[in-house]
Protein backbone atom coordinates (compact mmCIF):
# COMPACT_ATOMS: atom_id res chain seq x y z
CA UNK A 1 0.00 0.00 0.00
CA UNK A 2 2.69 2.30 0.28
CA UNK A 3 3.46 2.83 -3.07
CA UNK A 4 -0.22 3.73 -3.34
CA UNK A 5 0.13 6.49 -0.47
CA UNK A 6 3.10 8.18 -2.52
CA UNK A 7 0.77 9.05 -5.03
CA UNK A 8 -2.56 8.75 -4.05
CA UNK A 9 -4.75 10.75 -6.91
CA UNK A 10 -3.21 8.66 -9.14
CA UNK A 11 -4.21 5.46 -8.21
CA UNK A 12 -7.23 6.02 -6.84
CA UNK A 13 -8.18 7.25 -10.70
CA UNK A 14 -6.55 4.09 -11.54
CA UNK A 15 -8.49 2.05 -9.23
CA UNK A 16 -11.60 3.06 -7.69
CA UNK A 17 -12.22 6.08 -8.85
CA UNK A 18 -11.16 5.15 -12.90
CA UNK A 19 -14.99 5.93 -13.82
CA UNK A 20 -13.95 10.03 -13.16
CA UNK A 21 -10.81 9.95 -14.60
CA UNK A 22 -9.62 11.90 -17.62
CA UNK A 23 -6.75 10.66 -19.23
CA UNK A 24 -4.08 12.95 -21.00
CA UNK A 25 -0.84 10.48 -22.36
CA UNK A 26 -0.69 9.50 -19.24
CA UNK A 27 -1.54 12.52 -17.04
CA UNK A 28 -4.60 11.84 -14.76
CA UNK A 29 -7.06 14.05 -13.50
CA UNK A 30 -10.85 13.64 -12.03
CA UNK A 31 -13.63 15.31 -14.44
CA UNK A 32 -13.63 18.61 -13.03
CA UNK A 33 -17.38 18.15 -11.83
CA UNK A 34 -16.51 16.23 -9.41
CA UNK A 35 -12.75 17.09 -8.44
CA UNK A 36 -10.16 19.18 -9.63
CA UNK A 37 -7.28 17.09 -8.89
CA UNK A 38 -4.84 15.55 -10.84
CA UNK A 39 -1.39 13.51 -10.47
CA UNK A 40 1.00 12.39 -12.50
CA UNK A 41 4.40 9.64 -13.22
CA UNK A 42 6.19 11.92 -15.32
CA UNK A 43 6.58 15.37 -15.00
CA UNK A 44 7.86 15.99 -18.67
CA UNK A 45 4.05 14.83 -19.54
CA UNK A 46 2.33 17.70 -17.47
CA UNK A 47 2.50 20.61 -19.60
CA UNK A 48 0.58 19.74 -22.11
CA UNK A 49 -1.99 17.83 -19.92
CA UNK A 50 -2.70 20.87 -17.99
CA UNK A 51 -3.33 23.12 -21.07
CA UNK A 52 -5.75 20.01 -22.20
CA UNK A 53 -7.68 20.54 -18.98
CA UNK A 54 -7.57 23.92 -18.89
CA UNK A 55 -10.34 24.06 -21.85
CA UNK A 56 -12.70 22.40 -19.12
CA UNK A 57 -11.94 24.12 -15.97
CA UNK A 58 -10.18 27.49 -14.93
CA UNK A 59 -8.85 26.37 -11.67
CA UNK A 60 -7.08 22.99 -10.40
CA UNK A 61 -4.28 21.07 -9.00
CA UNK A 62 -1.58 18.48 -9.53
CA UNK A 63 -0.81 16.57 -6.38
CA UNK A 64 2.51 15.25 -5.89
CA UNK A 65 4.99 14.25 -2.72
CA UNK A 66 8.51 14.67 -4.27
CA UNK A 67 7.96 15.73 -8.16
CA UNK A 68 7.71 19.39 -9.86
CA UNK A 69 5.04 19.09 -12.74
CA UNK A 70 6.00 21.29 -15.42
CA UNK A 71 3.77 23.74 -17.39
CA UNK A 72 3.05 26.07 -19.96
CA UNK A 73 3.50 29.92 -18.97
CA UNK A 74 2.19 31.45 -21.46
CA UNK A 75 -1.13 29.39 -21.01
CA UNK A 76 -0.66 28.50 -17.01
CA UNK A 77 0.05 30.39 -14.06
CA UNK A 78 0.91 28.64 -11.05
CA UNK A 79 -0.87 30.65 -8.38
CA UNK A 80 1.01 28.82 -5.52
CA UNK A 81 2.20 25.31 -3.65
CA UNK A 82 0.28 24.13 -0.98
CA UNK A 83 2.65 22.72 1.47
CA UNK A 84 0.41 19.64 2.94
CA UNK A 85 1.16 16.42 4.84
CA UNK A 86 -0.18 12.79 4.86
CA UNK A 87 -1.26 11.05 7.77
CA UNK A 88 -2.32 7.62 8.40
CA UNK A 89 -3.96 5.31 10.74
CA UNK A 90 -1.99 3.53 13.34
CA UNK A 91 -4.40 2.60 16.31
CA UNK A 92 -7.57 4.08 16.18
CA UNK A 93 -8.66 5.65 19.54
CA UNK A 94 -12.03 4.67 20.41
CA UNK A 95 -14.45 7.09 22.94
CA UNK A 96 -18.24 7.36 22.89
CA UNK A 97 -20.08 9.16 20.35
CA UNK A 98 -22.72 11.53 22.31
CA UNK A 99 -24.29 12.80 19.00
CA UNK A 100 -26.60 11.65 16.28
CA UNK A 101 -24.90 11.19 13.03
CA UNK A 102 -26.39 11.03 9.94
CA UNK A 103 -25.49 9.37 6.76
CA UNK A 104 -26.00 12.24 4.08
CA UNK A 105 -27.66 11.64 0.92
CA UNK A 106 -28.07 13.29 -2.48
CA UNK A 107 -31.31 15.63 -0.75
CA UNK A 108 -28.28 17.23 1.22
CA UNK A 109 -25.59 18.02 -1.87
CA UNK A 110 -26.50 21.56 -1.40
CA UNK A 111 -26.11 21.47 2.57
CA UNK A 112 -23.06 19.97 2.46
CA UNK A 113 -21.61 21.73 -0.73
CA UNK A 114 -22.54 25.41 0.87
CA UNK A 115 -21.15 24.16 4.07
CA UNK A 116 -17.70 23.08 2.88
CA UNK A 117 -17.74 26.43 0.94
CA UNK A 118 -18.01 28.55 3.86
CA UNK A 119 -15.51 27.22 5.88
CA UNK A 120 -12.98 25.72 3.39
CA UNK A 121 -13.10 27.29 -0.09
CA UNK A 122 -11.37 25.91 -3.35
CA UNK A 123 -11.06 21.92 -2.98
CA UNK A 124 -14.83 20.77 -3.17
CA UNK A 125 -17.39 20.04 -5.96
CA UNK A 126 -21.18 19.48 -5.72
CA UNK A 127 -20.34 16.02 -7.08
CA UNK A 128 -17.14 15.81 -4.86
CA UNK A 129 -20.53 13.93 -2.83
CA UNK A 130 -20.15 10.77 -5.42
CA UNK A 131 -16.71 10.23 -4.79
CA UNK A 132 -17.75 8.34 -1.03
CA UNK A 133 -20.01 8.44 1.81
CA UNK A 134 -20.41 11.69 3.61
CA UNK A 135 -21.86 12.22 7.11
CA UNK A 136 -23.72 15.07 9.31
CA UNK A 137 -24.51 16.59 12.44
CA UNK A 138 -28.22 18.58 12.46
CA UNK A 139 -28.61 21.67 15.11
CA UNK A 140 -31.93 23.44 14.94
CA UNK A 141 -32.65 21.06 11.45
CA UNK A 142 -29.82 22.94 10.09
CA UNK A 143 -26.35 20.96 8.74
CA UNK A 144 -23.84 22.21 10.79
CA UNK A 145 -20.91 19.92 10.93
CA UNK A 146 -19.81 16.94 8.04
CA UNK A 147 -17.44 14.36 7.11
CA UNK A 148 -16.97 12.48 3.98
CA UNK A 149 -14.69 10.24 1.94
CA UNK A 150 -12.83 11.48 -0.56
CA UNK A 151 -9.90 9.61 -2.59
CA UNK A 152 -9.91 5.65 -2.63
CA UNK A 153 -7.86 2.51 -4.18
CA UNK A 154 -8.90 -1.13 -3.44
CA UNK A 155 -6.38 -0.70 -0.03
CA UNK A 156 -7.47 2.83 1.26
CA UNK A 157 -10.51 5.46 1.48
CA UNK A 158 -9.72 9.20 2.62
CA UNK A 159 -11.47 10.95 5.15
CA UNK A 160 -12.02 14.06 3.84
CA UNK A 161 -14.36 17.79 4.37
CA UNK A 162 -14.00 17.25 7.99
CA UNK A 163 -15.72 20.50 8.48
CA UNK A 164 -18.10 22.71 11.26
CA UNK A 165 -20.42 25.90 10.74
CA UNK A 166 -17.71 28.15 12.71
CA UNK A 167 -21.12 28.96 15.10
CA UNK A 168 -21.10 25.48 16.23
CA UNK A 169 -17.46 24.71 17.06
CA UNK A 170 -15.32 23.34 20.06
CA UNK A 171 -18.60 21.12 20.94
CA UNK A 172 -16.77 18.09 19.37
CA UNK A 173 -17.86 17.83 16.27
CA UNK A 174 -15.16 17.10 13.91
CA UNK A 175 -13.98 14.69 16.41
CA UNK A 176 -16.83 12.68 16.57
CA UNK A 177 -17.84 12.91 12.65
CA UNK A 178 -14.01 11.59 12.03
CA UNK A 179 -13.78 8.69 14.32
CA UNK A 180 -17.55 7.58 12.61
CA UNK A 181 -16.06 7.71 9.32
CA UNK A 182 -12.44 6.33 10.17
CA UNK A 183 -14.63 2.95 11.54
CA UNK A 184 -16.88 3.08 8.04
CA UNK A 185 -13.48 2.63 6.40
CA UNK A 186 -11.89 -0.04 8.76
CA UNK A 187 -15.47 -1.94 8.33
CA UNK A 188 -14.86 -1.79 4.69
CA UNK A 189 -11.80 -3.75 4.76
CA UNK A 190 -9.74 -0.58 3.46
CA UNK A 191 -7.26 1.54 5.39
CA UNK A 192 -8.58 5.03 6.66
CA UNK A 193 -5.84 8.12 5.21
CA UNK A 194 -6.20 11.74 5.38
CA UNK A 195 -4.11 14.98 3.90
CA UNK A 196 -4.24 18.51 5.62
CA UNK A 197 -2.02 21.33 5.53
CA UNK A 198 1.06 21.77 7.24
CA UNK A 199 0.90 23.03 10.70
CA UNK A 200 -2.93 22.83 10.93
CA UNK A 201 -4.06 22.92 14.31
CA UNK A 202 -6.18 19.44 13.35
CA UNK A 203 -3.70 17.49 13.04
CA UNK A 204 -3.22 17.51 16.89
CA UNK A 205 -7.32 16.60 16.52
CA UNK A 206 -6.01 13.60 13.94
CA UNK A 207 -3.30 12.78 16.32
CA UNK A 208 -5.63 11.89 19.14
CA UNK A 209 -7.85 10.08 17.01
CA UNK A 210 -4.83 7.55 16.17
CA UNK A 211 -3.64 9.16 13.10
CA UNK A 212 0.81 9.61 12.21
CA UNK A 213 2.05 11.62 9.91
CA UNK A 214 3.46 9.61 7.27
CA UNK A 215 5.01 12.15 4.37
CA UNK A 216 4.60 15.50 2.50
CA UNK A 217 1.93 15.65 0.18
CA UNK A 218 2.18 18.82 -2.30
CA UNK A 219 -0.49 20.35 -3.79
CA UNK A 220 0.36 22.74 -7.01
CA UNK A 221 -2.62 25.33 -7.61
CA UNK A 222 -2.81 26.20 -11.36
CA UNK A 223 -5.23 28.26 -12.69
CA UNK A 224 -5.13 29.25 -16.33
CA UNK A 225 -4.02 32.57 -18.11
């Protein structure tokens, strides 16, 4: 599985996830409905795959632990290079789960899309929803806190949009939503994996949970000219 975890967008498009992918000589990225992520083997490919997607979305990125992509700058402009981590399972710490949680479903694409949007801009689609199962707290019949699943091979799922309406945090939340979907992934037989920024104060949340941080994961913002 580790050779998976080095470069995670691109197996999961070559794996579970093959139904979204869009291939360019060898450059994969997600249809931009649902994802604007790509990866790559070769960075000598990238240039011309990310003028090819450009015609079908203005902004995305290639995600990559060690490589550079290269690109076109009189077409692309590289608007900057997310410094992020992976982390990984190790022992999952178990603790009682004190509210309801309930499994989201395509009435709530909306909720959860205008959610995600208001505290974490840029990464999510409407259809980002098809890509796993996603999860939610209700205060006063109102979504205020989610979890879903993001990238996934036959060995791993992501936990992903770990997220809370900033009225409703500290209560435990994103905690809770995470440990429910780290055990939907360990009762599907795959291994749970998550990427954040460096130096986000969640990781110590991730940490606790039973969560290591395993490598850098880059993330290389293009958007085009």
């Amino acid at each position: 599985m580790d050779n998976k975890l080095e470069n995670p967008v691109w197996h999961s498009l070559c794996e579970t996830h093959e139904k979204f992918a869009i291939n360019y000589d060898n450059v994969k990225f997600y249809n931009p409905t649902i994802c604007p992520f790509g990866a790559f083997t070769e960075a000598s490919k990238t240039a011309n795959a990310l003028n090819e997607y450009a015609t079908l979305t203005d902004k995305f990125f290639l995600v990559s632990e060690t490589k550079t992509p290269t690109y076109d700058k009189d077409k692309i402009l590289l608007y900057k290079k997310i410094d992020g981590c992976q982390m990984v399972l190790e022992n999952l710490t178990d603790f009682d789960i004190t509210e309801e949680i309930i499994p989201l479903t395509e009435k709530h694409v909306d909720d959860i899309f205008n959610l995600v949007w208001l505290v974490m801009p840029g990464y999510y689609r409407k259809r980002t929803f098809d890509m796993g199962k996603y999860f939610g707290i209700f205060k006063d019949q109102k979504l205020v806190a989610v979890t879903g699943q993001r990238m996934q091979t036959n060995d791993f799922i992501e936990v992903s949009a770990v997220v809370t309406h900033p009225k409703y945090t500290r209560k435990g939340f994103a905690k809770q939503l995470s440990q429910h979907v780290t055990k939907e992934i360990l009762t599907a037989g795959k291994h749970p994996i998550l990427h954040t920024n460096k130096g986000n104060p969640a990781i110590q949340l991730y940490e606790k949970l039973g969560y290591k941080l395993s490598r850098d994961m880059n993330w290389w913002f293009f958007h085009k000219k």
